[in-house]
C-alpha atoms as a PDB file:
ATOM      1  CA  UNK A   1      78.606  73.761  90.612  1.00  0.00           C
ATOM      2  CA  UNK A   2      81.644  75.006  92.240  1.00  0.00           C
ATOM      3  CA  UNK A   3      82.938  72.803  94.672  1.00  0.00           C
ATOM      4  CA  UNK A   4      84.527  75.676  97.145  1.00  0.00           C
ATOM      5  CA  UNK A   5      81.918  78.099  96.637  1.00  0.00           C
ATOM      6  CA  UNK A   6      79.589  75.061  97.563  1.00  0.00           C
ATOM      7  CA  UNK A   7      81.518  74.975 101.024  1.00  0.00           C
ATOM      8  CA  UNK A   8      81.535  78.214 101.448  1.00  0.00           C
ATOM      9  CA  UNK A   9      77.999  78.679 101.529  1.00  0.00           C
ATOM     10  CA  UNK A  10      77.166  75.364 103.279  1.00  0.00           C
ATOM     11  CA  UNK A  11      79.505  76.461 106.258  1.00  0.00           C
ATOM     12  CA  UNK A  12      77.899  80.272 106.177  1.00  0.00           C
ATOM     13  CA  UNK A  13      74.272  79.147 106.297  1.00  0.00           C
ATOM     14  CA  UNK A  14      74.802  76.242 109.305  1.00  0.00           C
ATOM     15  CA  UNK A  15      76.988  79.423 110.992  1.00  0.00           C
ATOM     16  CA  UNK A  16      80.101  76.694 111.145  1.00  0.00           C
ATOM     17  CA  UNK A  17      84.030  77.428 111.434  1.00  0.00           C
ATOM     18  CA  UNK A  18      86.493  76.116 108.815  1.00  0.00           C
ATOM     19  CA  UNK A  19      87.716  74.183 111.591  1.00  0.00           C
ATOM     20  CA  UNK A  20      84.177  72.388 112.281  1.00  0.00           C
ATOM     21  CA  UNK A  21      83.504  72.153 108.643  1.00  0.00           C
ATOM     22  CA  UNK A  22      86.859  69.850 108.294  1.00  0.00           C
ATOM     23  CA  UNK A  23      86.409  67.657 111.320  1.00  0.00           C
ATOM     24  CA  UNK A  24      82.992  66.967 110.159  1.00  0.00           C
ATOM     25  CA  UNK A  25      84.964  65.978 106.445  1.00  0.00           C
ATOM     26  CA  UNK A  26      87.620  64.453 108.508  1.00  0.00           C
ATOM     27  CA  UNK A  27      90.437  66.509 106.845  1.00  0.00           C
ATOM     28  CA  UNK A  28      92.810  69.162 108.261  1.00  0.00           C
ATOM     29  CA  UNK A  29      91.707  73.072 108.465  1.00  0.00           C
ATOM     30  CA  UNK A  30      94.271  74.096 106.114  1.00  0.00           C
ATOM     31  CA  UNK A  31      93.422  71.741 104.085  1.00  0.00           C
ATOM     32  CA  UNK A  32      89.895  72.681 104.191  1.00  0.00           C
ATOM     33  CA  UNK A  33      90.782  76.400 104.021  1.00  0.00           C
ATOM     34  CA  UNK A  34      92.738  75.241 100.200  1.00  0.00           C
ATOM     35  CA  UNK A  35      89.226  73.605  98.777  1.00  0.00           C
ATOM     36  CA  UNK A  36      87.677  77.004 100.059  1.00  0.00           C
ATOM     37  CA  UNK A  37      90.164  79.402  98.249  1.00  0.00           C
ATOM     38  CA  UNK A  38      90.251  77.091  95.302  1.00  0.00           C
ATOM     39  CA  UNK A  39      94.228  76.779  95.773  1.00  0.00           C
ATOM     40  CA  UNK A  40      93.845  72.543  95.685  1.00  0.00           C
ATOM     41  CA  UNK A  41      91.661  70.413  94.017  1.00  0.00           C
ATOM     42  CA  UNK A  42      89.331  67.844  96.424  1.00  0.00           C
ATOM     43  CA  UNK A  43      90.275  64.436  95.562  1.00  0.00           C
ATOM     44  CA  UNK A  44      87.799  62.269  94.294  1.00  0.00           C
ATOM     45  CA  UNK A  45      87.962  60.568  97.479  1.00  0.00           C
ATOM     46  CA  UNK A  46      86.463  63.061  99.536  1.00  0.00           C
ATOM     47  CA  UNK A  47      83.464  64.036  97.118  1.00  0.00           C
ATOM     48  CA  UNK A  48      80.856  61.706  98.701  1.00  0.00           C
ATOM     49  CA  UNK A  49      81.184  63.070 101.993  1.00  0.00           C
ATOM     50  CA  UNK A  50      80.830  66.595 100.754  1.00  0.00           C
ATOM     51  CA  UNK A  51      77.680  65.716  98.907  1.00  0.00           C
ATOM     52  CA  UNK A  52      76.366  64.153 101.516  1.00  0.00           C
ATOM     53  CA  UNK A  53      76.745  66.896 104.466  1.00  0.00           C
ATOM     54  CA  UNK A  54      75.940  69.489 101.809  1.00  0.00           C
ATOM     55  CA  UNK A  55      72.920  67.294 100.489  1.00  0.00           C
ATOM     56  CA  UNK A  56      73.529  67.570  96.898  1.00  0.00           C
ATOM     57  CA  UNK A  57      73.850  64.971  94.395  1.00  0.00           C
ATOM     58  CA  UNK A  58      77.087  63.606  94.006  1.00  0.00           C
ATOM     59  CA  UNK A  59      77.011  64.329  89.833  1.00  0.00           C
ATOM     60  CA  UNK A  60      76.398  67.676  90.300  1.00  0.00           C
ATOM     61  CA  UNK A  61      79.902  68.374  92.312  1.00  0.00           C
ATOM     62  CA  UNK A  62      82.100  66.864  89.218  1.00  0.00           C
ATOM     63  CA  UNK A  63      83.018  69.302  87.054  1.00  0.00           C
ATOM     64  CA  UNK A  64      80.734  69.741  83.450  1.00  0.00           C
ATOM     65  CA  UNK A  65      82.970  67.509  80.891  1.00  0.00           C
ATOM     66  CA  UNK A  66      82.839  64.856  84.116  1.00  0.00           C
ATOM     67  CA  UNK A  67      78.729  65.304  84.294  1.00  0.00           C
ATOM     68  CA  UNK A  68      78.372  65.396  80.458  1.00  0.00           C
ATOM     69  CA  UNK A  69      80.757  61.858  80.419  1.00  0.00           C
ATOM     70  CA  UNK A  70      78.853  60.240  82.699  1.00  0.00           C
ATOM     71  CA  UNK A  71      75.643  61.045  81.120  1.00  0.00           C
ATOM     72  CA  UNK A  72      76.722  60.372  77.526  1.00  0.00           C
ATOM     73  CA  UNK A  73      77.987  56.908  79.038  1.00  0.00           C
ATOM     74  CA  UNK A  74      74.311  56.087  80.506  1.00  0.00           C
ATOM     75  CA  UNK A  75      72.489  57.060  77.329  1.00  0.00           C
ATOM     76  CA  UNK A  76      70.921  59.844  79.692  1.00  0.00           C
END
């Protein structure tokens, strides 16, 4: 899954601003507006909070080699 198109569609069904969507991830609206437009990568730091105010597991925002790393690393 792609992280900013994740965001993107989270703050378009729940008819939110870029602004509300970062206070309610506790980050700065430009910075918000660069995970949206892909022009910055969320750090790793920030990925639970996403997950959990988009309600998604948290493995399914890493990107695929992350995922497959994990799993291989489980036995899963």
């Amino acid at each position: 899954m792609i992280i900013s198109k994740l965001l993107i569609d989270y703050r378009m069904r729940n008819a939110l601003t870029q602004k509300q969507m970062s206070d309610l991830l506790g980050i700065s609206q430009v910075g918000y507006h660069k995970w949206e437009t892909g022009s910055t990568k969320v750090e790793m730091e920030h990925y639970c909070r996403i997950a959990t105010l988009c309600e998604v597991r948290l493995i399914d925002l890493l990107p695929r080699e992350w995922q497959e790393k994990i799993r291989e690393d489980l036995g899963v």
